[in-house]
Each structure stands twice: as C-alpha cells, then as structure tokens.
Protein backbone atom coordinates (compact mmCIF):
# COMPACT_ATOMS: atom_id res chain seq x y z
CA UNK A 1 81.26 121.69 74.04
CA UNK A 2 84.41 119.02 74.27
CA UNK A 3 83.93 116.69 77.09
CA UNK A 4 86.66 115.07 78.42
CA UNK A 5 86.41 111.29 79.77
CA UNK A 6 89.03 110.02 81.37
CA UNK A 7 89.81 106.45 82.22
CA UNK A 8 86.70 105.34 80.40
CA UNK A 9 86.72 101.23 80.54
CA UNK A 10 89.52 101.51 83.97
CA UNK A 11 89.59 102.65 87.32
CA UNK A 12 87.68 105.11 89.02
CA UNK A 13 88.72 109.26 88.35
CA UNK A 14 90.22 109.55 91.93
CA UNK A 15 92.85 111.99 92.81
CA UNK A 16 94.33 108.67 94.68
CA UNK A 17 93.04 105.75 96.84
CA UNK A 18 91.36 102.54 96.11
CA UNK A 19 88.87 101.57 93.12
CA UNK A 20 85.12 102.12 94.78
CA UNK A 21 85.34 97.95 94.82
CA UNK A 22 88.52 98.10 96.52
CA UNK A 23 87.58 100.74 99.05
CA UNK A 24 84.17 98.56 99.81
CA UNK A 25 85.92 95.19 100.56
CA UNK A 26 88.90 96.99 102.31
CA UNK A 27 86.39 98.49 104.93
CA UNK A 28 83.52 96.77 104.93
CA UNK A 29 82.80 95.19 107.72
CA UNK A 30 79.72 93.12 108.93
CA UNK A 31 78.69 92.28 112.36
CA UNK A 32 75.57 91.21 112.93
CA UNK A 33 72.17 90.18 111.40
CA UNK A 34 70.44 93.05 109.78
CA UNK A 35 66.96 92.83 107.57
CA UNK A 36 68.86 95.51 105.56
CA UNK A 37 71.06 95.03 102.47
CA UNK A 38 72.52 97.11 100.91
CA UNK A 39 71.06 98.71 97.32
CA UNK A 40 73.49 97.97 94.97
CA UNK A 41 74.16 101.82 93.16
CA UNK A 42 76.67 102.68 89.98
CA UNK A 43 78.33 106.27 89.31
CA UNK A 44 79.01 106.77 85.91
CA UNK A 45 82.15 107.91 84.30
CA UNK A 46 81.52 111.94 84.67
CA UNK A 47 81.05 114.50 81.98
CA UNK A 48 84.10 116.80 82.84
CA UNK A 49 85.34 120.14 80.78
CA UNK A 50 87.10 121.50 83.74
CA UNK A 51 89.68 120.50 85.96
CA UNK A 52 90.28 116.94 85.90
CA UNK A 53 91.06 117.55 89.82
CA UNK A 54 87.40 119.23 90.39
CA UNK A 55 86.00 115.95 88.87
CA UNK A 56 88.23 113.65 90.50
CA UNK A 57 87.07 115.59 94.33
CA UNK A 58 83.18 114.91 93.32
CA UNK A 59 83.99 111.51 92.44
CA UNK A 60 85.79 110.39 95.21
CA UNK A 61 83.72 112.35 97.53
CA UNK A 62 80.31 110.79 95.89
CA UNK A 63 81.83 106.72 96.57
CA UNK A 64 83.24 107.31 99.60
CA UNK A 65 79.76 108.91 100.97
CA UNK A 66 77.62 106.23 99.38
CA UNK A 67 79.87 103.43 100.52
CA UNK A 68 80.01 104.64 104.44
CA UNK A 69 76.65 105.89 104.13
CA UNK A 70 75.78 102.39 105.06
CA UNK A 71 72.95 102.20 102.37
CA UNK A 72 74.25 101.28 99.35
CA UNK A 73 77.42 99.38 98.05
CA UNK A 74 79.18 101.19 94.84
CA UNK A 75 79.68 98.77 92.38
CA UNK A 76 83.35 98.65 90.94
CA UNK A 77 83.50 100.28 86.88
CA UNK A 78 85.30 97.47 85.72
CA UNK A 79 81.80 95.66 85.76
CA UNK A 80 80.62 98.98 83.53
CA UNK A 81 79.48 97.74 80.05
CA UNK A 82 77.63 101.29 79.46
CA UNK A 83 79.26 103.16 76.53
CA UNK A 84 80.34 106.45 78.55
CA UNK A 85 80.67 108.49 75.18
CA UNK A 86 76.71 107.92 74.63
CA UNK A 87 75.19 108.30 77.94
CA UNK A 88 74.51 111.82 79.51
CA UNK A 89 72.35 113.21 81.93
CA UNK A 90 70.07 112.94 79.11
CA UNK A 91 70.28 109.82 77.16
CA UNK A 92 70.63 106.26 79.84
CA UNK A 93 71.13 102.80 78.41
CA UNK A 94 68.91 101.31 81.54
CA UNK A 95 69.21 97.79 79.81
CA UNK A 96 73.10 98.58 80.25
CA UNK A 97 72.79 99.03 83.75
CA UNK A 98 70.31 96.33 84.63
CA UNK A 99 72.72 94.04 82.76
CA UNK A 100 75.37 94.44 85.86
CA UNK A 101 73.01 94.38 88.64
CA UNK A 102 72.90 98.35 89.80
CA UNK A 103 69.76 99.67 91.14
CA UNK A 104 70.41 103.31 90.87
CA UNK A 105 72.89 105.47 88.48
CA UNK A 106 74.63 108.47 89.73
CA UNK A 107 75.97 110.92 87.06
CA UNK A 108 77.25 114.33 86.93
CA UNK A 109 78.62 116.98 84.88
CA UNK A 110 80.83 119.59 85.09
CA UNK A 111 80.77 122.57 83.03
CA UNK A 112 83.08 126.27 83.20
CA UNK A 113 80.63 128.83 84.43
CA UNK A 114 81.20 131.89 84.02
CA UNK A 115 81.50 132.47 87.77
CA UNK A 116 83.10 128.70 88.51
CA UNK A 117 82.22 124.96 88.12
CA UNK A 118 78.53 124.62 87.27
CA UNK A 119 77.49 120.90 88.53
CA UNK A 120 74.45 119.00 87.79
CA UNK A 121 74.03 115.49 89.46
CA UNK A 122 71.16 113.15 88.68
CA UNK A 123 69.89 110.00 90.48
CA UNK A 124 68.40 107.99 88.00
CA UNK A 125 66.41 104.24 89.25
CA UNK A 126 67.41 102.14 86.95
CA UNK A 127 64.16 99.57 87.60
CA UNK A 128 61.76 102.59 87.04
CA UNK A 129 63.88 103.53 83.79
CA UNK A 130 63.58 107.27 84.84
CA UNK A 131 65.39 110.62 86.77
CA UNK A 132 64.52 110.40 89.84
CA UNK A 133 64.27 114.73 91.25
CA UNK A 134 66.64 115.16 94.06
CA UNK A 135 67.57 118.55 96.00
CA UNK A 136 70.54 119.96 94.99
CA UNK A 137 71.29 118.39 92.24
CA UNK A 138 71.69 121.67 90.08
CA UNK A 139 74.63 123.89 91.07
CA UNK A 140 76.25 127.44 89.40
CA UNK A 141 79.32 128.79 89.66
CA UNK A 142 80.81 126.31 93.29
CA UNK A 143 84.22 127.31 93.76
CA UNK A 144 87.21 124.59 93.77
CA UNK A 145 86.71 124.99 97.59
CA UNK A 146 83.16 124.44 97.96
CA UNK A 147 83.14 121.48 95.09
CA UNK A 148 83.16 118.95 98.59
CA UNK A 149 79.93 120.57 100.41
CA UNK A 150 77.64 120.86 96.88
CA UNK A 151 78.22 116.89 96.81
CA UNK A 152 77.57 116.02 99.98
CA UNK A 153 74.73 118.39 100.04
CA UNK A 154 73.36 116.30 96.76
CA UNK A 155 74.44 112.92 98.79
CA UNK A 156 72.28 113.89 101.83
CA UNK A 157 69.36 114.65 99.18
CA UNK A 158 69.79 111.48 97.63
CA UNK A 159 69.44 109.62 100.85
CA UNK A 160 66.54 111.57 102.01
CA UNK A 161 64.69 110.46 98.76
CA UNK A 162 65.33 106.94 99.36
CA UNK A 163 65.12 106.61 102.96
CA UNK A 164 62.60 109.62 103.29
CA UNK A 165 65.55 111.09 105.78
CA UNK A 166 68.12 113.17 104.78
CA UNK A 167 71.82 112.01 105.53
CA UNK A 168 73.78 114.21 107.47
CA UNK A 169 76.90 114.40 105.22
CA UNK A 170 78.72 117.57 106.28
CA UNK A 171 78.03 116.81 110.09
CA UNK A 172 81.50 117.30 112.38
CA UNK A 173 83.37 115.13 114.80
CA UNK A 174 85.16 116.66 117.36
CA UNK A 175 88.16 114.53 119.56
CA UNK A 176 91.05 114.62 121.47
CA UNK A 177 94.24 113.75 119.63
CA UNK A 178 97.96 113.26 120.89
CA UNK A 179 100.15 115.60 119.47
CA UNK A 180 102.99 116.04 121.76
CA UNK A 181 105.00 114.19 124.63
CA UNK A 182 102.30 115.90 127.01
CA UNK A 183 100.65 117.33 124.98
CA UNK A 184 96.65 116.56 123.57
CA UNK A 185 94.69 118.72 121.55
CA UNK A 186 91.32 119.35 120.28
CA UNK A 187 90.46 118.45 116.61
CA UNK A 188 87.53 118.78 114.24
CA UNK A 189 86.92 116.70 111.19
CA UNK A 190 84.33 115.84 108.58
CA UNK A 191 81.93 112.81 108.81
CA UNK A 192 83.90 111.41 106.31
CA UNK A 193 87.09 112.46 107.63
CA UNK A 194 88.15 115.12 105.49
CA UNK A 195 88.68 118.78 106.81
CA UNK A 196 91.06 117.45 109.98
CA UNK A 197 92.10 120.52 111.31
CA UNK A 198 93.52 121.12 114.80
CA UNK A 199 91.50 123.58 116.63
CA UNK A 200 92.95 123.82 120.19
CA UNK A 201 96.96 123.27 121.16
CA UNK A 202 97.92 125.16 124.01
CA UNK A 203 100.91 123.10 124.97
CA UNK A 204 98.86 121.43 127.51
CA UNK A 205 96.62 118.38 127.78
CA UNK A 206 93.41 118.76 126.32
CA UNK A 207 90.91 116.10 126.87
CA UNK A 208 86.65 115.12 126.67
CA UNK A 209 85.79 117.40 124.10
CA UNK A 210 81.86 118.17 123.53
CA UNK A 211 79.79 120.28 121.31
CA UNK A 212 78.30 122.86 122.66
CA UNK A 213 75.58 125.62 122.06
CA UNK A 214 76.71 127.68 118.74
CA UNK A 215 79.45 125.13 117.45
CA UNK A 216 81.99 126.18 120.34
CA UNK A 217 83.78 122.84 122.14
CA UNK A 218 83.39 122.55 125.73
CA UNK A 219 86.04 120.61 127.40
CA UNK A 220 88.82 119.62 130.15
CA UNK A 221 91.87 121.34 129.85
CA UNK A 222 95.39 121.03 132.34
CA UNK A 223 96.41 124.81 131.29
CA UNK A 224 96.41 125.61 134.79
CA UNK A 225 98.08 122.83 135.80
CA UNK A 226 95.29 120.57 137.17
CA UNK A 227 91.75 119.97 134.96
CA UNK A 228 89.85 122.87 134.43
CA UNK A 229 86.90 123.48 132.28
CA UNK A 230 86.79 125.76 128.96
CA UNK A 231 84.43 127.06 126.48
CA UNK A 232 86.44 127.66 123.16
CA UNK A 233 89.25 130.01 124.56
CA UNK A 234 87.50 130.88 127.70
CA UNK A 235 87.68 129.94 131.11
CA UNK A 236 84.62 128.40 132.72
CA UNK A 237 86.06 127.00 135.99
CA UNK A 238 87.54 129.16 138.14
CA UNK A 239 88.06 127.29 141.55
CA UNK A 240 90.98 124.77 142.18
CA UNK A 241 88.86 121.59 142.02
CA UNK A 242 89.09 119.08 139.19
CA UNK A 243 86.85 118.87 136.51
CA UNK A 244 87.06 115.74 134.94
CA UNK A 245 84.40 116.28 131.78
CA UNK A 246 81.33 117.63 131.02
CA UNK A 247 78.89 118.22 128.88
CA UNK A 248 75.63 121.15 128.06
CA UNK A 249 72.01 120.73 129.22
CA UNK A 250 70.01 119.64 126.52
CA UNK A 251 68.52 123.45 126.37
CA UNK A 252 71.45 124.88 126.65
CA UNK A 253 71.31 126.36 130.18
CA UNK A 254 73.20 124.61 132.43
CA UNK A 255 76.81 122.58 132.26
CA UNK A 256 76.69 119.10 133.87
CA UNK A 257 80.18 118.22 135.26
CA UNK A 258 82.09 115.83 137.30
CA UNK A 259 84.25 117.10 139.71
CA UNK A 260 86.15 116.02 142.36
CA UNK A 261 84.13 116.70 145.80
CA UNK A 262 85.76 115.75 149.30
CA UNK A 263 88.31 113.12 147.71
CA UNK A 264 85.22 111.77 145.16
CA UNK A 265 83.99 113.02 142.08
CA UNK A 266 80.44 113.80 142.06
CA UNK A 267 77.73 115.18 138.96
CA UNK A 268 77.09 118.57 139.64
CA UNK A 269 75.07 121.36 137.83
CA UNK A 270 77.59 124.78 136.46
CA UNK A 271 76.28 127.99 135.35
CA UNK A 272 78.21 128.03 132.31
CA UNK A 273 79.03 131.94 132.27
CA UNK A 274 80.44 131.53 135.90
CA UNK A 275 81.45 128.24 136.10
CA UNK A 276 79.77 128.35 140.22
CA UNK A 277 78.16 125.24 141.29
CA UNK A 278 74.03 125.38 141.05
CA UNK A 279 73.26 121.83 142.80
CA UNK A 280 74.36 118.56 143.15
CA UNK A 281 73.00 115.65 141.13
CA UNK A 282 75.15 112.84 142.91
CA UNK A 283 76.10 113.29 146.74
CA UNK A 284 77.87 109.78 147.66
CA UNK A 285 81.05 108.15 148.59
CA UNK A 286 81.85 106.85 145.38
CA UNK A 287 83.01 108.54 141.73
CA UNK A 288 80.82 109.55 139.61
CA UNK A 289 81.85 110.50 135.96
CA UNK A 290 80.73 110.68 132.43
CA UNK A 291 77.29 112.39 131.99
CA UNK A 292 75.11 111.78 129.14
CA UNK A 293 72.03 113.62 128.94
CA UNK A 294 68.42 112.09 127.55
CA UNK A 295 67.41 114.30 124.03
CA UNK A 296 64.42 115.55 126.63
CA UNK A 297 67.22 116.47 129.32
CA UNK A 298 65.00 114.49 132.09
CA UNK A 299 67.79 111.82 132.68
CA UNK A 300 71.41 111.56 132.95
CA UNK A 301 73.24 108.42 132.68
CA UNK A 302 76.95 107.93 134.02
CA UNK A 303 79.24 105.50 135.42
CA UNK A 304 79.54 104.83 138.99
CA UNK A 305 81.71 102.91 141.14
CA UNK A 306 79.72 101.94 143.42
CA UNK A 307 79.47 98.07 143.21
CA UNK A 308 83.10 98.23 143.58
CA UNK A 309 83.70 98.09 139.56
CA UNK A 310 82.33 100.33 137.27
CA UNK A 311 78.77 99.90 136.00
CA UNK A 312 76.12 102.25 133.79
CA UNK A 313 73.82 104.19 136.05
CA UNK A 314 70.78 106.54 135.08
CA UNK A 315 69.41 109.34 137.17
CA UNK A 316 66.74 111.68 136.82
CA UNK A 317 68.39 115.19 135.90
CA UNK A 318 67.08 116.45 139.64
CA UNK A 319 68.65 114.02 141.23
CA UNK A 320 66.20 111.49 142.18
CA UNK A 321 65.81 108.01 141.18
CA UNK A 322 69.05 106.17 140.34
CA UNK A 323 69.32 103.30 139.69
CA UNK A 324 71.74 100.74 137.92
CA UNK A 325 71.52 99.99 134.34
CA UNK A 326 74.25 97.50 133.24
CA UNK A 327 73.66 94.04 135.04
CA UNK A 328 76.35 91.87 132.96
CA UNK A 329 79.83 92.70 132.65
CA UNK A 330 82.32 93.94 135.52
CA UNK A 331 84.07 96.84 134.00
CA UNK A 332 81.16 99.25 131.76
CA UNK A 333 81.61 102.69 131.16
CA UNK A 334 81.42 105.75 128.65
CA UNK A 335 77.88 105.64 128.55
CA UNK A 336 76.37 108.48 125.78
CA UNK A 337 72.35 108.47 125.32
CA UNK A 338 70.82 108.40 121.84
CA UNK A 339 68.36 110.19 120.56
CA UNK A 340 65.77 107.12 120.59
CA UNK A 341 66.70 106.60 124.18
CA UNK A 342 69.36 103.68 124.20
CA UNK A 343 72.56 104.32 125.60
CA UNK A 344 75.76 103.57 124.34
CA UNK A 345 78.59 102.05 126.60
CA UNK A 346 82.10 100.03 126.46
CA UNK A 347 82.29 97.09 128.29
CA UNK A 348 85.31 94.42 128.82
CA UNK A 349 85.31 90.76 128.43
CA UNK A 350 88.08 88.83 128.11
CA UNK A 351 90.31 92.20 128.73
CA UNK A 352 89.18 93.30 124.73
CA UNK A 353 87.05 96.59 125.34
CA UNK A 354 83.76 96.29 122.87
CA UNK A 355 80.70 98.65 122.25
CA UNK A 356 77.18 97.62 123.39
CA UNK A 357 74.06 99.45 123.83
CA UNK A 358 71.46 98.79 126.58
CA UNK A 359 67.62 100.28 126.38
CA UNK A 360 66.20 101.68 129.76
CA UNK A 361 64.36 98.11 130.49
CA UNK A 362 68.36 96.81 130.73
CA UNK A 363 68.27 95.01 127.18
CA UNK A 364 71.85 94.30 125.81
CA UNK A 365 72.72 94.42 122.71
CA UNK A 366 76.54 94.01 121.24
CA UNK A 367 77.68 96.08 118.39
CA UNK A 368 81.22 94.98 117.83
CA UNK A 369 82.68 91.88 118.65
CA UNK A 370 86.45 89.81 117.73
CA UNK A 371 87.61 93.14 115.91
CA UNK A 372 90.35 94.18 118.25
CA UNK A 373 89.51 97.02 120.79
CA UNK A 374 86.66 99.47 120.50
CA UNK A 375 85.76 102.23 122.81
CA UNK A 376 84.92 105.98 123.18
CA UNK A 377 81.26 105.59 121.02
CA UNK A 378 79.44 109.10 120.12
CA UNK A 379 75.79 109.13 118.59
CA UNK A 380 75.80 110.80 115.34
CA UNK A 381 73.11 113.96 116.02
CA UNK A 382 70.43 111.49 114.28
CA UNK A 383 70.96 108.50 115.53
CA UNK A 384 71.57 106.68 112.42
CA UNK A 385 75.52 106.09 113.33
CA UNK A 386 78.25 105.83 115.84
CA UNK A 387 81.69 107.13 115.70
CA UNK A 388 84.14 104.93 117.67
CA UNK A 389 87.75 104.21 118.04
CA UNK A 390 89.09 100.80 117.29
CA UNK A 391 92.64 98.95 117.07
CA UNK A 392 91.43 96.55 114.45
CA UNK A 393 94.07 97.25 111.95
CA UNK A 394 96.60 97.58 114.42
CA UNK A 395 96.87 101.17 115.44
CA UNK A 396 93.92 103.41 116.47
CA UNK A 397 91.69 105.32 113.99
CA UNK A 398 88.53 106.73 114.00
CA UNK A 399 85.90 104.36 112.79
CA UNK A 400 81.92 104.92 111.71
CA UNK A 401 79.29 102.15 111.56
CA UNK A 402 75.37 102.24 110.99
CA UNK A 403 73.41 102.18 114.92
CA UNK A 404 72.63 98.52 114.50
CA UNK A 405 76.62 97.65 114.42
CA UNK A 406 75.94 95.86 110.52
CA UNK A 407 78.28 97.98 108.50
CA UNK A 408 81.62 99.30 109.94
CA UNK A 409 83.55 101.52 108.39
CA UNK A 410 87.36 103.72 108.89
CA UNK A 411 87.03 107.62 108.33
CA UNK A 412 90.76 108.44 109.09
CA UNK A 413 93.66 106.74 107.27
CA UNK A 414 96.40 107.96 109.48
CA UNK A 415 96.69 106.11 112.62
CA UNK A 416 96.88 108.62 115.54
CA UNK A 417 96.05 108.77 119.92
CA UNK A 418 92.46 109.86 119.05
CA UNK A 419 90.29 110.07 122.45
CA UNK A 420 86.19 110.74 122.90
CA UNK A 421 85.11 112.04 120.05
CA UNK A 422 81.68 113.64 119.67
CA UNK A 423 79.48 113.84 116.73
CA UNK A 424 77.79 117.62 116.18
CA UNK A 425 76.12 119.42 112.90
C-alpha cells in the first residue's frame, strides 16, 4: 500500500486557514483564573491513500475541535521531530513525543474501501507509552460527506475518555441573522461553525429562535405584520397580540411566552397546538420578557422592569414566589438557566454589555470583561459552554467559551447581524 505524506516537516494538511499554532494564539483567549490548564496534545502527520481533500477535512476538523474544545492546546508541527515515514498506528517513537512536550498523540489513517474512506484514529498517552481504546475510532466505508461527523464522533470519544464525559461535537446552534434591509432569518450551524445553512427566510423579520421538541425551531416571526409565534412552518399564534419570544416547557407540554397584555407584556402559558392562552405566570403593570426555564421546569427566570430598569427575576413556574435576582448593575437582562442551576445574563457597565452568571443565592460571577461587547449567551445542552456574540474583533460573530469564561473562542469567520442564538443536540 503507497501512503502518501504530504507536507511532512511544514504546515499542517489543511484545505486552508491557520497552522493549529496559529489558529490557538489567534483565538485564544483567557479571562479568568481557572485550576485547569490545558493538556498539551500533538496530531501526527496522517497516513493518507485517498483524497488529499478527505485528509485535509479530518485534519482540520480534528485541531479545530481539540483547540475550542477548551481541553487541550494542539501543539504547532513545526515543533514535530517524529520521523512521519516510521510512525503508524502501529509503531510510536514516545521518546519523540515526550521530547516536545505533548501529552497525547492523535493519528489517523485513511485507506480506499471498497465502499468509501475506511478511517482508523488512535489516541495514544504518550506518558503511559501506550493506545489508549476510544469509541469510534474504527470506521468503513464514510462517504466524503460524512468524513466531518466520524471525526467529531471520535473527538467526543476522546473527550469522554479523558474527562469521563463525552463532548458534544456535532451539537447545533440555532440564531437569528440579518439578511436583508428588513429582513432576519433563522439559521442553523455546527458547534464548530461549519454546516451554516439558512433554514427560515420568508421575507420578513424573524427573530428569538429556540429549539424545540423533535429539532423543529420555535420562534417570533412579523409574517403577519406584527410578532407572531411559529413552530417550523406553522402557525402557533393565532390572535392579534404580540408575542415577543418564547420558549418549550421543559417536558415538552406547554409554550411559555411573553406577550403583550393591556399595553404590558406579561409570561403566559400556550398550548402549543392552539396557540390559546392556559394561565398567566406574571399579572402586573410592568413588562415581562425573556423566559428561561430550570432543567426541572419548577422555575422560570426573566427580566422585569419593575425597579424602573431592567433586572433578573425568578418565579416559580405556577406563578408564585418572585422575587429579584440581580442586585448590582442597572440595566441586566437575557437571562437563560443552566443545567446546574446558574443563570446566565448580560449586564452593562460603563455602556460595554458583558456576560455574567448569578447562582439562586444572588452570587455574581463575570465571564467576559475589556473584550468589546458581549451579549445574547445560550447554555450548550451540557453545560460545559456558552455560545455568545461579541464585537471584539470589530464586527459581530458568534463566539464559544468553556462555562467558567477561561477559554474563549470564534466559531464563525464571517462577520454577520447574528441575534440569540440557542444551543440544541
């Protein structure tokens, strides 16, 4: 079998984009303390007899996940004194690889099946001088198409055996994005950022986008000419009142909205096949928007007015027992619940908008900080991450970094009006 081993002793085998040192200094970005460091991890030049664009996808794909992963920094190949014509999935030089500081080894091969690529990856420890088994490392005939998902699915297995979790590669982000004069519509991309695809332009505005039960996207749409809610292609709300956001009961049941009540907006309960009102949560003079549900559904926190500036409020999900939550700050809103029970919310100071979380005992923490703008946080489904929107670089992009705020990272390289995005498998 000829192998073919390109750019042996240079850069990485990318289609384009930065060397894996390059891409980790360009977006790296620390914030705050963190008893964490990162495990220092090398991928060796690949094996490839196919495609050198097949190889080049797993490649990039593997640095680019291990990078933003938030777990490990890839360290650059120049550093690489491994001789790539000896070592195989087979045969390691761990003396090599000690030599230049890496902790773990990521290979991979790429063979012509004879019903597509067959891939095998192997995480080798480089202390323990030994394989170390993964799930799905072994894979027959992936087509070009599927060449992304088999290395993410190996990614979230590598993770799993180091952290004993799995990552969540694969996972989706849905947002609103500007794409016209008046126009916003509903997008869907990869944790990393790849697979942007537009999923929703009506001509219309299209705004506060949420996963929902089965993968479909509730949100706000102006299609009738004031906001009305939709499931997919379907009309929830049928009524001429204004619906600004919502989101699904925990179980699935129920749609918690805010709408606009007697001049106010208020948190009410929607059957979601009729779109009538059940109950009221919130029955006051003053706006409420911006529901988060606990994982348990038993609490809801929003934003409310009522102080005369917007604060973080929670609320039992029947109504009873509000109270405020955010104590510092004059202007604190987008609040989104985690699934450990902190709640995520952007606060001003100094007119800069910046991310914080608060616990229910009204502990602050701050999670970015003299980095331009930051706003619209999601939870990632396990509560590992947070996708946000920042100005940092100058424009807005969507932006990932691990819960504790520590490591910071862009998924989107083009610069577009993204708006509330919200992190789903």
């Amino acid at each position: 079998m000829c192998f073919i081993l390109s750019n042996v002793h240079a850069q990485p085998l990318t289609k384009e984009g930065p060397s894996s040192k390059d891409l980790f200094d360009a977006i790296h970005v620390v914030v705050g303390p963190s008893a964490r460091s990162l495990e220092p991890v090398a991928i060796a030049v690949p094996r490839c007899a196919v495609s050198k664009d097949v190889c080049a996808t797993i490649d990039e794909t593997l640095t680019k996940d291990l990078t933003i992963s938030g777990y490990f920094k890839v360290l650059d190949r120049q550093s690489f004194i491994a001789n790539p014509e000896l070592e195989t999935l087979t045969y390691t030089n761990f003396a090599d690889w000690a030599n230049i500081g890496a902790k773990y080894v990521v290979k991979f091969e790429v063979l012509k099946g004879s019903h597509g690529n067959d891939i095998e990856f192997r995480l080798l420890s480089v202390p323990d001088k030994k394989v170390v088994p993964c799930k799905n490392q072994s894979h027959k005939g992936v087509p070009n198409a599927s060449v992304r998902k088999v290395t993410h699915d190996f990614v979230n297995s590598l993770i799993e055996v180091i952290t004993g979790k799995a990552g969540i590669f694969g996972s989706r982000i849905v947002l609103s994005v500007k794409t016209g004069q008046m126009e916003r519509s509903i997008a869907v991309m990869d944790m990393d950022g790849s697979n942007f695809s537009i999923v929703v332009k009506n001509g219309s505005s299209n705004m506060f986008p949420k996963w929902a039960p089965g993968g479909k996207i509730l949100y706000t749409s102006m299609l009738p000419g004031y906001p009305t809610l939709y499931l997919g292609d379907v009309r929830i709300t049928n009524d001429t009142r204004e619906y600004r956001g919502a989101v699904f009961t925990p179980d699935g049941k129920h749609i918690c909205a805010s709408v606009n009540l007697d001049g106010q907006s208020d948190l009410v309960l929607l059957d979601p096949k009729t779109g009538e009102i059940i109950k009221n949560i919130t029955n006051t003079p003053y706006d409420e928007v911006s529901p988060s549900f606990s994982k348990d559904g038993s609490m809801i926190a929003y934003v409310s007015n009522k102080t005369g500036h917007p604060q973080v409020y929670v609320i039992k999900s029947d109504g009873t027992g509000e109270r405020r939550l955010t104590m510092a700050g004059a202007y604190n809103t987008s609040p989104r619940f985690g699934p450990d029970g902190r709640i995520l919310f952007v606060g001003m100071d100094d007119f800069v908008t910046d991310i914080f979380s608060v616990d229910l005992a009204g502990n602050m923490t701050r999670l970015t900080q003299d980095q331009g703008n930051n706003r619209d946080p999601a939870w990632s489904p396990d509560g590992r991450y947070i996708v946000f929107l920042s100005d940092r670089t100058g424009r807005w992009k969507v932006w990932i970094m691990t819960e504790d705020g520590r490591y910071q990272f862009p998924i989107t390289e083009k610069a577009m009006e993204f708006a509330t995005p919200d992190w789903g498998f």
